[in-house]
Structures are given as C-alpha cells and as structure tokens.
Protein backbone atom coordinates (compact mmCIF):
# COMPACT_ATOMS: atom_id res chain seq x y z
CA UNK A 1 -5.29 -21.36 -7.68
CA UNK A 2 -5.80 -17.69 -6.11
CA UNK A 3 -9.06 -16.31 -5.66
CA UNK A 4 -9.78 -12.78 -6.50
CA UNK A 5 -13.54 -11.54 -6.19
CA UNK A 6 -14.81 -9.78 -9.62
CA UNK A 7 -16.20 -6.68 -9.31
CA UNK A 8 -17.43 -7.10 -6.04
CA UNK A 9 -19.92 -4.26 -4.87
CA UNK A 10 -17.49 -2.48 -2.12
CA UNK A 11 -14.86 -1.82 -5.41
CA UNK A 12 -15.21 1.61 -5.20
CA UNK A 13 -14.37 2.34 -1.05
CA UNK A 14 -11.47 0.45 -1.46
CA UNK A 15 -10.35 2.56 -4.21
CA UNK A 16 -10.58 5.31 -2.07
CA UNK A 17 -9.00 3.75 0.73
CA UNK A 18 -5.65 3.43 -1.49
CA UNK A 19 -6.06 6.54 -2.66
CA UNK A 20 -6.42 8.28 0.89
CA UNK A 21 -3.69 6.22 2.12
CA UNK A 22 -2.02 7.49 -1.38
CA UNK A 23 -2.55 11.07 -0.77
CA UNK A 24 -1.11 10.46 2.80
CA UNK A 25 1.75 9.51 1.66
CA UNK A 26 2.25 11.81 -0.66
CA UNK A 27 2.07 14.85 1.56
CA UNK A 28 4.26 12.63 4.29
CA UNK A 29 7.03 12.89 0.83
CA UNK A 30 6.31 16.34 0.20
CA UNK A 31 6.50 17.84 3.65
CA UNK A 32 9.25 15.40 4.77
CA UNK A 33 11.02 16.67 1.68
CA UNK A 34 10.54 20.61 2.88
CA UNK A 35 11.55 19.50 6.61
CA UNK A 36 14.98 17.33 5.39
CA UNK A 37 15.78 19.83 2.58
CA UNK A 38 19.24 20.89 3.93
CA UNK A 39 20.22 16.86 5.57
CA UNK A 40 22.60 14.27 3.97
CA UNK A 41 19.86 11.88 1.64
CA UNK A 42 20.04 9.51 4.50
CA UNK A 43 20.52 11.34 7.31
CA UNK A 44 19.99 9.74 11.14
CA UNK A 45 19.05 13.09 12.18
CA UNK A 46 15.52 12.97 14.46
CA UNK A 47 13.55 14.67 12.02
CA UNK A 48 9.84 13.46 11.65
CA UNK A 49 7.14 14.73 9.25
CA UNK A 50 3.31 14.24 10.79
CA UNK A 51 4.76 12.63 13.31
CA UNK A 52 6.63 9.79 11.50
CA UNK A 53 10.67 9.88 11.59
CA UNK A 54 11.86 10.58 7.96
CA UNK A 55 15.25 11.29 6.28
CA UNK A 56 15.39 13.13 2.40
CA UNK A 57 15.84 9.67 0.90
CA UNK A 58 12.46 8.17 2.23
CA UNK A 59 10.79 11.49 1.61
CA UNK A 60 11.32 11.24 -1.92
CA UNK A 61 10.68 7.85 -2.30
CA UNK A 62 7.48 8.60 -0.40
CA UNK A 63 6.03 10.92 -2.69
CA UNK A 64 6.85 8.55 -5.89
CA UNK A 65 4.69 6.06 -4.06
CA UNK A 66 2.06 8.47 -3.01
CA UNK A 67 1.97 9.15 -6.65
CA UNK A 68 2.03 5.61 -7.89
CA UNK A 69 -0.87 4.54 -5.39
CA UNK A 70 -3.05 7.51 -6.45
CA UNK A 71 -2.68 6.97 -10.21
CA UNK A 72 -3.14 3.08 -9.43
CA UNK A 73 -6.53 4.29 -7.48
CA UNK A 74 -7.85 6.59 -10.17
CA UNK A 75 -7.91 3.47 -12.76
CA UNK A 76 -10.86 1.59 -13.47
CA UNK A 77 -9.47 -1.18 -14.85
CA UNK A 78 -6.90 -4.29 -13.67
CA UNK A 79 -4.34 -1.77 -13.26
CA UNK A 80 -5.20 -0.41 -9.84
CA UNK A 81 -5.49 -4.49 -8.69
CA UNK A 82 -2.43 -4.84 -9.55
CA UNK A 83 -0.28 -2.12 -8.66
CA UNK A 84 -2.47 -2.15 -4.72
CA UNK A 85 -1.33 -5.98 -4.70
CA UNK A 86 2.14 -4.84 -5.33
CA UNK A 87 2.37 -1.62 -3.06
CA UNK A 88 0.81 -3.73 -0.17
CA UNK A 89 3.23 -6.60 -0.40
CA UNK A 90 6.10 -3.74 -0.88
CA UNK A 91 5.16 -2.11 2.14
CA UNK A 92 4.92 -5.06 4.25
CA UNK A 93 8.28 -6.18 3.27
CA UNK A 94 9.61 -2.82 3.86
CA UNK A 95 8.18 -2.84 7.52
CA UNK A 96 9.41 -6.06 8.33
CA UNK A 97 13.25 -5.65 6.69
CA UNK A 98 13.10 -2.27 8.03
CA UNK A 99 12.23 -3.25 11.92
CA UNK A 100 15.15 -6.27 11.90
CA UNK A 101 17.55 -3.57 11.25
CA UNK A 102 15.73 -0.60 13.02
CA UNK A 103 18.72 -0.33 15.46
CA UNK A 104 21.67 -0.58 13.12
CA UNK A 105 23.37 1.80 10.64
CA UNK A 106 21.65 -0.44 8.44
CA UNK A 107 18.31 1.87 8.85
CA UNK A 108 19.27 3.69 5.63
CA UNK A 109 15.44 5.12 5.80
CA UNK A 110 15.53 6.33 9.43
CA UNK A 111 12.37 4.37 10.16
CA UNK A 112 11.21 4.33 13.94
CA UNK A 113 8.85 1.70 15.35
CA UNK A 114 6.01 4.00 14.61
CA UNK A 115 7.09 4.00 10.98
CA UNK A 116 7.55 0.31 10.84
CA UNK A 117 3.80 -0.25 12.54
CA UNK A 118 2.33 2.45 9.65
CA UNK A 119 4.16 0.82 7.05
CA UNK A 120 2.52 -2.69 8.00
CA UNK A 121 -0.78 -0.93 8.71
CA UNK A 122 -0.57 0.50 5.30
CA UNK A 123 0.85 -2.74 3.47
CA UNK A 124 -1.97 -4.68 4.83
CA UNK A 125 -4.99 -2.26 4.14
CA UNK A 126 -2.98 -2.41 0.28
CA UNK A 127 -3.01 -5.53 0.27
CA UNK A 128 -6.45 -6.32 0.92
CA UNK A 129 -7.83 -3.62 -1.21
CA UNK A 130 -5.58 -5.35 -4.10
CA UNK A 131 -7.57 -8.32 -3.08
CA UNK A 132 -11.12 -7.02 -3.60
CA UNK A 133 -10.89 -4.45 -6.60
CA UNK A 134 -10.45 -6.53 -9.44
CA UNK A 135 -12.29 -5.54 -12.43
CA UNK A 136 -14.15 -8.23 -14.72
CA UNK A 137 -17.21 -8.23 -17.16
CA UNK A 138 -20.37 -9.21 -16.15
CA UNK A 139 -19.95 -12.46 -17.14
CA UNK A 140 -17.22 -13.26 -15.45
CA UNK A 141 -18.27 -12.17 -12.25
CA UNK A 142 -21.38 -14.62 -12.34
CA UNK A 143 -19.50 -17.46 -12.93
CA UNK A 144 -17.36 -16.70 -10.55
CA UNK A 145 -21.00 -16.59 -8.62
CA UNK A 146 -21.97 -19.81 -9.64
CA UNK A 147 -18.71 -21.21 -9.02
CA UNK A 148 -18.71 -20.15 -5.38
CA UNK A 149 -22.71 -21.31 -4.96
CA UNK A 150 -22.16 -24.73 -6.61
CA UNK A 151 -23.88 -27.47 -4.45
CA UNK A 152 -20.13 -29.15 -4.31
CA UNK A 153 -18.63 -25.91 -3.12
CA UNK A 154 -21.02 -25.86 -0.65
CA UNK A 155 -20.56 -29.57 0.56
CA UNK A 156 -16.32 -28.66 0.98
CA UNK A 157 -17.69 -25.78 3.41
C-alpha cells in the first residue's frame, strides 16, 4: 500500500512550489496566447513564448492548467494532494508522448526538446509535491509516526 506523509512540516514550500510553477504556466498560456493570436490552433510555426516553442492550442491549454495548479495550491485540504499528484503524472506523460513524436506531424502541441525537458522538470517537481502535501489530523499523522518508528519497522530497515 502507498505511502503518503501526513502533514509533514515542509507542506507549505511545496505548496508554493506548485503554485510558482502554476503561475509560470499561466503567464507561458497567457503570453503564448497574445504571441499565437493570429496562427491556425495548432500551428508548426516557430513561435516561442519565454523561450519555450508554443502554438494557440497549447497556449490555452496552458493557462487552464496554470489555473488548475494555482487553485489546487491555494487549498488547504486533500484537494491540492490530489490534483499536484494528477498534474505531475499529466505532465510527465505529456513530455514523454510528446518527445516520441517530437519530429512528426504528430506534434499537434509544437513542443521542442526544451519543452519536453520543462514539461518533465515540471511533472516531476508535481509529482513530488503531490507526494508530501497531504493533509491529515493530528492523529493521524502520529500514527503514521509510530507506524514508521515501530521497533519491527526498524528491524525491515
């Protein structure tokens, strides 16, 4: 069975990690938006917004999920967890389907290698912040304490 810490003391930096990486991403949509305004929604056109290639269809996606990870970082409760656990496993399988076709008319998004290594970079820092910012009461989190300090637990170390 998965282990997620509860309430584990560093909570709050990796809520604003997702949200910085959040607000990133959300002026990436925005401006990429501005700068593919007048292109086809998924143009192959070499346009790149702070220095990532872009097209208008992964700008606008790109500001729902810069939206989506700041609301999911501004929660205090499971809700952030869960939607960091599902952006960083989103963006990691984004990177990866999106550098096996990065050479094709496949790449719908007009990702470059740059893109694909942010998109990874991103998906794991997600991923791990999903990890570690689970919310629980008090008495939760010392079991889960005890649990991990148990004499046995120790012994399987």
């Amino acid at each position: 069975m998965a282990h997620f810490p509860v309430n584990h003391p560093a909570r709050p930096l990796y809520r604003v990690l997702s949200g910085l990486i959040g607000l990133y991403i959300l002026v990436f949509g925005v401006y990429g938006v501005a700068a593919t305004w007048g292109d086809g929604l998924f143009s192959r056109a070499d346009t790149s917004a702070l220095g990532l290639r872009t097209n208008l269809a992964f700008s606008l996606v790109s500001v729902i999920f810069g939206a989506f990870l700041i609301i999911g970082a501004s929660r205090r409760g499971n809700l952030g967890h869960y939607m960091n656990l599902t952006a960083g496993v989103v963006f990691l399988v984004t990177g990866i389907l999106m550098m096996s076709v990065l050479q094709t008319q496949v790449n719908i998004l007009n990702f470059s290698m740059a893109t694909v290594i942010v998109s990874l970079l991103f998906g794991l820092i997600l991923l791990a912040t999903g990890l570690y910012d689970k919310v629980g009461t008090d008495e939760h989190a010392e079991e889960e304490r005890r649990r991990r300090e148990h004499p046995v637990a120790k012994a399987h170390r």
